[in-house]
C-alpha atoms as a PDB file:
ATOM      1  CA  UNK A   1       0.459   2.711  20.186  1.00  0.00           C
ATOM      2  CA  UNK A   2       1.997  -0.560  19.173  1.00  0.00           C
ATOM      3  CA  UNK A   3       5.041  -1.207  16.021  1.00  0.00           C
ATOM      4  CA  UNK A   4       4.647  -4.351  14.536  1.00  0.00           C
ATOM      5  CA  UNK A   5       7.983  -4.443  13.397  1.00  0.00           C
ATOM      6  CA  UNK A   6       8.380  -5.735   9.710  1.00  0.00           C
ATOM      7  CA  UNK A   7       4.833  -8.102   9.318  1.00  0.00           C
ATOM      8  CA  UNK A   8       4.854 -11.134   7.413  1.00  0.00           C
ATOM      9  CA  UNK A   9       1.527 -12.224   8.396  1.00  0.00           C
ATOM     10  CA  UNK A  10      -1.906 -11.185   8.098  1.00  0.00           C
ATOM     11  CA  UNK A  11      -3.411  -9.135  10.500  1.00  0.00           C
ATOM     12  CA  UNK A  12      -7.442  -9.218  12.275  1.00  0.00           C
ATOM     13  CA  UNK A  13      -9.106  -6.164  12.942  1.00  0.00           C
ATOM     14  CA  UNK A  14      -8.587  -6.752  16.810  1.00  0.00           C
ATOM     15  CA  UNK A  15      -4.732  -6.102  15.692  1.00  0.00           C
ATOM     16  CA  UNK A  16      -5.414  -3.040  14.145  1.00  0.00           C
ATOM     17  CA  UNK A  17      -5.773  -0.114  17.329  1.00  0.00           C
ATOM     18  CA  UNK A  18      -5.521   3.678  16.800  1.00  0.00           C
ATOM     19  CA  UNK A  19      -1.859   3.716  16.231  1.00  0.00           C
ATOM     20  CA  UNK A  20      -0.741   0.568  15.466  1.00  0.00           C
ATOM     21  CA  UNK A  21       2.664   0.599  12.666  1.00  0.00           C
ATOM     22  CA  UNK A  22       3.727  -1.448  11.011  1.00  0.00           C
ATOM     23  CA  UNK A  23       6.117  -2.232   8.081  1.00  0.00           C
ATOM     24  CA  UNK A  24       6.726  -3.778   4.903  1.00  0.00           C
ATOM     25  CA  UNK A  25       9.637  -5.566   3.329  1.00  0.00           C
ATOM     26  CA  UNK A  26      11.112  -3.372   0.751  1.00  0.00           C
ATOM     27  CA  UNK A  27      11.225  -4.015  -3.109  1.00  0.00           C
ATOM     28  CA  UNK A  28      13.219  -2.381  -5.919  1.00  0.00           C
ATOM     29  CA  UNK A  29      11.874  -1.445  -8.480  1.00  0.00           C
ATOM     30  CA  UNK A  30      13.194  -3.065 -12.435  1.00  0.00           C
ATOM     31  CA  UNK A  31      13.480  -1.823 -15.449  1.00  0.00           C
ATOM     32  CA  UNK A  32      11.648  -5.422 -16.606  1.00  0.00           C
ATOM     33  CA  UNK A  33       8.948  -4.247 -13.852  1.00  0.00           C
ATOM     34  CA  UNK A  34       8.193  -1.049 -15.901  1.00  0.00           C
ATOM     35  CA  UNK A  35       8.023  -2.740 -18.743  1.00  0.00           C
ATOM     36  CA  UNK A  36       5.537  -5.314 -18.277  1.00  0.00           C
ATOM     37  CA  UNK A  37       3.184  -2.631 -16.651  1.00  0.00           C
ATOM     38  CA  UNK A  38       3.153  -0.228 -18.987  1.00  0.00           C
ATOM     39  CA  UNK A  39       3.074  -2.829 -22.103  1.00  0.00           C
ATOM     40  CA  UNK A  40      -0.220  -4.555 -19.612  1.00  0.00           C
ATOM     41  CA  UNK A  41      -2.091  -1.025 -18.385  1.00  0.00           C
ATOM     42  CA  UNK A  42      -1.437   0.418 -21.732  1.00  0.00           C
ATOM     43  CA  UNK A  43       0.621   3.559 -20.400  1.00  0.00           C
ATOM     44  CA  UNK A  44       2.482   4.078 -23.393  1.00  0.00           C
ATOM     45  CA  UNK A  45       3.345   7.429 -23.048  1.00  0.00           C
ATOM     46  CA  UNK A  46       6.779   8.935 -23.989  1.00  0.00           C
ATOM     47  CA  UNK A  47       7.694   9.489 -20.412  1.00  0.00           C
ATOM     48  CA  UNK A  48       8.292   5.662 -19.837  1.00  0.00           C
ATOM     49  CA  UNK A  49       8.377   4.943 -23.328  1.00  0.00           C
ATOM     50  CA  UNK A  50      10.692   6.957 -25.433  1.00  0.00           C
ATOM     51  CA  UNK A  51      14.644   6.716 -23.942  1.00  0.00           C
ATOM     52  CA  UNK A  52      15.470   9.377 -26.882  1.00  0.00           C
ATOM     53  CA  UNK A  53      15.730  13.498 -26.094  1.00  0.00           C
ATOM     54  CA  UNK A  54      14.178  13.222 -22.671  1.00  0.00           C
ATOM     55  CA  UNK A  55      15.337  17.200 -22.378  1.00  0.00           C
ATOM     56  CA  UNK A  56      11.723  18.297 -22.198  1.00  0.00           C
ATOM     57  CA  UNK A  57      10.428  15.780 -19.243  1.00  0.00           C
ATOM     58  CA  UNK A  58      10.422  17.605 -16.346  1.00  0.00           C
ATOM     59  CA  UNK A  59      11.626  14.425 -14.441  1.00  0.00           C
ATOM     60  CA  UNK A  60      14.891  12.854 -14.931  1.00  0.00           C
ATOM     61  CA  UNK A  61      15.853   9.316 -14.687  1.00  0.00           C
ATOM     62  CA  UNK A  62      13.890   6.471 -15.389  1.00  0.00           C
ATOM     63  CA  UNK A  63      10.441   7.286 -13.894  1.00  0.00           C
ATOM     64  CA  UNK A  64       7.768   4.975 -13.441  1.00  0.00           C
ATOM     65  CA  UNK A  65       3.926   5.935 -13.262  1.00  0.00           C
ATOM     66  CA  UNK A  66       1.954   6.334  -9.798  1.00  0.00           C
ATOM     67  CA  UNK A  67      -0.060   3.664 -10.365  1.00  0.00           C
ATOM     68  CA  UNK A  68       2.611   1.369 -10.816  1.00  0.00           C
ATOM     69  CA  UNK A  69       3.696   2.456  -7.429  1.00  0.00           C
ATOM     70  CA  UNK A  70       0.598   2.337  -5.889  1.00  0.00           C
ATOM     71  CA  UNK A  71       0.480  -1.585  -7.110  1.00  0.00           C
ATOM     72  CA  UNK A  72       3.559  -2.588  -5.953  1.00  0.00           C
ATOM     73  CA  UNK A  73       3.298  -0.531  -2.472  1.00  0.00           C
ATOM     74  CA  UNK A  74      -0.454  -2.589  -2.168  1.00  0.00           C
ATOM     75  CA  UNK A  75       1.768  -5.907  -3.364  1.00  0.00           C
ATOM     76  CA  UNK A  76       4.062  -4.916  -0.370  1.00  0.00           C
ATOM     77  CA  UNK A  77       1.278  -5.089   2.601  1.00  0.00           C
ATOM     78  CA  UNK A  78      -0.591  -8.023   1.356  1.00  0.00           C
ATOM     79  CA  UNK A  79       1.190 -10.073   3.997  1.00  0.00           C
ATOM     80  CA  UNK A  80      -0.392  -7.970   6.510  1.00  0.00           C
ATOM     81  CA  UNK A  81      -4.080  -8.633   4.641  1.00  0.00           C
ATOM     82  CA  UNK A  82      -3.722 -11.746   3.273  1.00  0.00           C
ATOM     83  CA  UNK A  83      -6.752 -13.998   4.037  1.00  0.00           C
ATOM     84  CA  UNK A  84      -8.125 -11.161   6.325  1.00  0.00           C
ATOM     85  CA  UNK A  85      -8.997  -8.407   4.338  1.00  0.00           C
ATOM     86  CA  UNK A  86     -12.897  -8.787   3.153  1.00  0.00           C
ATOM     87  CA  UNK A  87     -13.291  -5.486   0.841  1.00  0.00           C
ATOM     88  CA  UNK A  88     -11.330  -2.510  -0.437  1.00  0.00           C
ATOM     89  CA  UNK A  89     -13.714   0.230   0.094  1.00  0.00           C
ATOM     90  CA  UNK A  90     -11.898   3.707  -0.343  1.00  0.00           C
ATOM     91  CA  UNK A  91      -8.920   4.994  -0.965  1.00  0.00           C
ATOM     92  CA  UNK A  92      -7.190   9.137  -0.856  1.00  0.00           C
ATOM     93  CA  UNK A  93      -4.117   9.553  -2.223  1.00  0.00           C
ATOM     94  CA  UNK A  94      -1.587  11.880  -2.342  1.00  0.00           C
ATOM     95  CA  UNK A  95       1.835  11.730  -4.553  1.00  0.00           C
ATOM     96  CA  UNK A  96       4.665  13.638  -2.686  1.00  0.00           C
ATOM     97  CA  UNK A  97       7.974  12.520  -5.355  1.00  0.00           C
ATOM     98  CA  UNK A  98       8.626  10.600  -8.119  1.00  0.00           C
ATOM     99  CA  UNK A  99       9.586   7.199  -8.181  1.00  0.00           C
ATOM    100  CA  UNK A 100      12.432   5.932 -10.489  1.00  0.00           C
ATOM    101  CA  UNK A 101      13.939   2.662 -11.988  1.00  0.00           C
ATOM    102  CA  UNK A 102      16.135   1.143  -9.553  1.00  0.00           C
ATOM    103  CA  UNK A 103      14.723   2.939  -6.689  1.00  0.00           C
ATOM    104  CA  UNK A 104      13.642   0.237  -3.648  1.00  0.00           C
ATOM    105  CA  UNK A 105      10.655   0.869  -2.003  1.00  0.00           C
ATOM    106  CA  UNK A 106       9.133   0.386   1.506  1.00  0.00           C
ATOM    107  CA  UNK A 107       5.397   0.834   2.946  1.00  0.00           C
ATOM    108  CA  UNK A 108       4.716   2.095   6.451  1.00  0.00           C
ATOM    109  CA  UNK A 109       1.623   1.699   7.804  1.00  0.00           C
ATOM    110  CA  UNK A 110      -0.566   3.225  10.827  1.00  0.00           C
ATOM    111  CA  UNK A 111      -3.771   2.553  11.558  1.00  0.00           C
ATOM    112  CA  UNK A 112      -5.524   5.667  11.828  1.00  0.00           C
ATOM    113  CA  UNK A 113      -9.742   4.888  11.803  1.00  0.00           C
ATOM    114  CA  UNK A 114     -10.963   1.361  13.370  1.00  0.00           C
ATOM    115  CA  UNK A 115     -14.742   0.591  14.043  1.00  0.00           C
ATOM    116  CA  UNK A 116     -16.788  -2.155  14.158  1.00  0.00           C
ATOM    117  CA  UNK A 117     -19.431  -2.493  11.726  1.00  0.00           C
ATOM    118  CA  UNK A 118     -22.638  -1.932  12.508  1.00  0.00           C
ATOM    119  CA  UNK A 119     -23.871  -5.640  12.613  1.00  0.00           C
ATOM    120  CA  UNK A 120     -20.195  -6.490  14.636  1.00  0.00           C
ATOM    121  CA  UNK A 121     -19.036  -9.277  13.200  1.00  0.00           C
ATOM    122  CA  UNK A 122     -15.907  -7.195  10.488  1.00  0.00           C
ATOM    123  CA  UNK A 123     -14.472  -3.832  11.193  1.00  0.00           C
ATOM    124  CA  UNK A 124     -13.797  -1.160   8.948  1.00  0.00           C
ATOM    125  CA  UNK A 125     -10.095  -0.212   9.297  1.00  0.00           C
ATOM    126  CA  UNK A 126      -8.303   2.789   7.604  1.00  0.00           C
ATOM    127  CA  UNK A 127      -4.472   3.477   7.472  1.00  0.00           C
ATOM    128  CA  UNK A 128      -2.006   5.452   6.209  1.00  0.00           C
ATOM    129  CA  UNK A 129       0.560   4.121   4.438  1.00  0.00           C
ATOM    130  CA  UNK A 130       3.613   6.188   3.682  1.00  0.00           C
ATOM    131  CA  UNK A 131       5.341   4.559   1.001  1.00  0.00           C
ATOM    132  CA  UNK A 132       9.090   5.793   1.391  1.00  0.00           C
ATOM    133  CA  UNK A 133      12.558   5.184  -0.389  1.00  0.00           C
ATOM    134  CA  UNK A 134      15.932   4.154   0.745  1.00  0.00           C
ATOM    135  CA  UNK A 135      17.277   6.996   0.971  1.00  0.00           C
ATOM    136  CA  UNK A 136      13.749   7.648   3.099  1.00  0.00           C
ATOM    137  CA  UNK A 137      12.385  10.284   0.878  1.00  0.00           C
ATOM    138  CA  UNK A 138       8.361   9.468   1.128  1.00  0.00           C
ATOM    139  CA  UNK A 139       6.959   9.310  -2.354  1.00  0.00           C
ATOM    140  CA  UNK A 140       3.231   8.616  -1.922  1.00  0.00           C
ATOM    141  CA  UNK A 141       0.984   8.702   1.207  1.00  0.00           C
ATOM    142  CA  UNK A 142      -2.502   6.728   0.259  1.00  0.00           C
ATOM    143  CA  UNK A 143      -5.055   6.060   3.132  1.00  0.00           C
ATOM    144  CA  UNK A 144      -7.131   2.744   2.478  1.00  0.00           C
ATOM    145  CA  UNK A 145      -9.923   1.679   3.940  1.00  0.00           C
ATOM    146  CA  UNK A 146     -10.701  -2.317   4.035  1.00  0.00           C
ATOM    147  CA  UNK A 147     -13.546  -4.286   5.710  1.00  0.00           C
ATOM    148  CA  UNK A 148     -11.596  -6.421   7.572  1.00  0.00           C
ATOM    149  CA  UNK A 149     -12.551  -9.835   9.262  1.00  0.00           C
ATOM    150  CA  UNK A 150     -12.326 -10.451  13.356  1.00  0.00           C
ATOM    151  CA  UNK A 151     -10.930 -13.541  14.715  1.00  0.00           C
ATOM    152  CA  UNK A 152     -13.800 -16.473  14.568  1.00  0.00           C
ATOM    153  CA  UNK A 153     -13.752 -16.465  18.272  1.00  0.00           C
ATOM    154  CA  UNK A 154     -14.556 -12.745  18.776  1.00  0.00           C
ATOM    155  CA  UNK A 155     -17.234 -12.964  15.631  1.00  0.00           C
ATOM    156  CA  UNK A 156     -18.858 -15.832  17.314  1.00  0.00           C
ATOM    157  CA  UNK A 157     -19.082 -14.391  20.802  1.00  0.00           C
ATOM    158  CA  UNK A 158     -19.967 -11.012  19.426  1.00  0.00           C
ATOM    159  CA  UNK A 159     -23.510 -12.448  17.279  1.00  0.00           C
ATOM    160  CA  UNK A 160     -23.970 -14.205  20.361  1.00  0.00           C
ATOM    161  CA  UNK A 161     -25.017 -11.675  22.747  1.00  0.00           C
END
């Protein structure tokens, strides 16, 4: 098993082992950032809409909706993707907390499936990424699973055998 450390750079499915980690930089979330994603998904319900009498929500604070985490936390790896992911092709997911207006955000990731494809020249590469807060409460766990591109070297020598 290898850590990557924090990544700021895009990673080839020869980087991606059974066990590789790896990390993202962290991002806090804004009230603006709420705002502009429920105003542009259309999730105008009281819960991130309505400040007034929020007795009857059964979560306190400022939450923000799962999706909107699930963007951000995908907005967070893209370093690790960028240019070398091909296609998004699945994705579990699994809320464990809420995730609130000022709270900052971090993505773990660990490679947990890697395979070539069957003609061998992209891999198919699932993770888990544990998307955690700073006070290192985990909040969502989603699994992904990208086609992901090999180095042109190793695609070339693998189509020509």
């Amino acid at each position: 098993m290898s850590d990557l450390g924090r990544l700021s750079c895009a990673l080839y499915f020869e980087d991606c082992q059974m066990g590789t980690t790896w990390r993202s930089a962290g991002r806090t979330i804004l009230e603006s950032d709420l705002s502009t994603f429920i105003n542009f998904a259309w999730f105008h319900e009281d819960l991130f809409t309505n400040l007034h009498d929020r007795s009857a929500n059964a979560i306190a604070g400022r939450p923000v909706p799962l999706a909107m985490v699930l963007a951000m936390s995908e907005g967070l790896i893209l370093p690790s993707i960028d240019g070398t992911g091909l296609a998004f092709l699945n994705l579990e997911l699994d809320a464990k907390a809420p995730t609130c207006v000022g709270d900052t955000i971090f993505v773990h990731c660990e490679v947990v499936e890697a395979r070539l494809t069957s003609k061998g020249d992209r891999g198919i590469v699932r993770t888990q990424n544990t998307v955690k807060n700073a006070k290192g409460d985990t909040v969502l766990v989603y699994r992904p699973q990208r086609l992901m591109k090999l180095r042109a070297q190793s695609a070339r020598t693998v189509n020509e055998d």
